[in-house]
C-alpha atoms as a PDB file:
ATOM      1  CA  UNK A   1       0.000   0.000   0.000  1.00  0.00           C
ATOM      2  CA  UNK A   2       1.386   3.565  -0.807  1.00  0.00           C
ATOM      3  CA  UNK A   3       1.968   6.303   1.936  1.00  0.00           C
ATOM      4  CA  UNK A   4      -0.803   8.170   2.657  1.00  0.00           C
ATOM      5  CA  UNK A   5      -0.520  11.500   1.607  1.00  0.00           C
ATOM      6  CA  UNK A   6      -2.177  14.732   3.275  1.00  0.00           C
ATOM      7  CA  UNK A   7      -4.733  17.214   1.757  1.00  0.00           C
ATOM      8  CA  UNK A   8      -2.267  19.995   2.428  1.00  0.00           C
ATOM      9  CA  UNK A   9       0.625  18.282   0.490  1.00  0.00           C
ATOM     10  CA  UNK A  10      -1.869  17.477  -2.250  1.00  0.00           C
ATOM     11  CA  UNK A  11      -2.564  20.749  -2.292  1.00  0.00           C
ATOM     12  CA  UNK A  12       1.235  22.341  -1.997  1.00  0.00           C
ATOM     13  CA  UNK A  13       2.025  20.125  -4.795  1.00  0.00           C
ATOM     14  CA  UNK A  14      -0.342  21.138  -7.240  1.00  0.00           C
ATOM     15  CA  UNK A  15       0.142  24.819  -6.454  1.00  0.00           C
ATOM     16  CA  UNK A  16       4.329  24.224  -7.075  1.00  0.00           C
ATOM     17  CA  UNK A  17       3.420  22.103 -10.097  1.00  0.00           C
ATOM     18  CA  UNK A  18       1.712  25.317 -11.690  1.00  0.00           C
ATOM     19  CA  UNK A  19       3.521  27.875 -10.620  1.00  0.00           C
ATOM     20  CA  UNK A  20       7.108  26.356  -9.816  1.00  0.00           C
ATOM     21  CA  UNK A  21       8.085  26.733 -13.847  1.00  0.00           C
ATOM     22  CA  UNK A  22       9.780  23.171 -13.516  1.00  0.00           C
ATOM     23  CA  UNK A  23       8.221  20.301 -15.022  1.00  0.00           C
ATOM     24  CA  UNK A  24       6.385  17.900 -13.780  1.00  0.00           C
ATOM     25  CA  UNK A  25       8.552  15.470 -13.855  1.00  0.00           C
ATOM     26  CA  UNK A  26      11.041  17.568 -11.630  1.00  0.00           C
ATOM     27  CA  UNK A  27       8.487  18.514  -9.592  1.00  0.00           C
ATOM     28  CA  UNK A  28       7.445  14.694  -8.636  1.00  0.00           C
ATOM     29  CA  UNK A  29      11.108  13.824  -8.063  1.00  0.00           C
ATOM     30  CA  UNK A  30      11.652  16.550  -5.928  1.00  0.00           C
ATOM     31  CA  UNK A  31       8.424  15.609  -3.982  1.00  0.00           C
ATOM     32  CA  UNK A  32       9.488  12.023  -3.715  1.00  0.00           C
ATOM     33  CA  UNK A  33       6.187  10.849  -5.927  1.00  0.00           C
ATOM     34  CA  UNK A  34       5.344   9.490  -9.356  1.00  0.00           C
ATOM     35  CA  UNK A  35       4.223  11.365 -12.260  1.00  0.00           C
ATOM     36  CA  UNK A  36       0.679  10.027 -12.385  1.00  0.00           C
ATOM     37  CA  UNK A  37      -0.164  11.036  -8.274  1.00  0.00           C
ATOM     38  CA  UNK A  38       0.436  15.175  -9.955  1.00  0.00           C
END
């Protein structure tokens, strides 16, 4: 089973993934996630 992840990290992620300028792939390894949980 994955790690549980919280509604403020889903959140911070998805506000870095659209304003951060990096991709998403950059984005996801710097997170420590896959691709497909942006």
């Amino acid at each position: 089973m994955g790690l549980k992840r919280t509604d403020e990290f889903r959140k911070d992620a998805v506000r870095i993934a659209l304003t951060s300028g990096l991709t998403r792939k950059q984005v996801a390894d710097d997170l420590g996630v896959g691709m497909s949980t942006l």
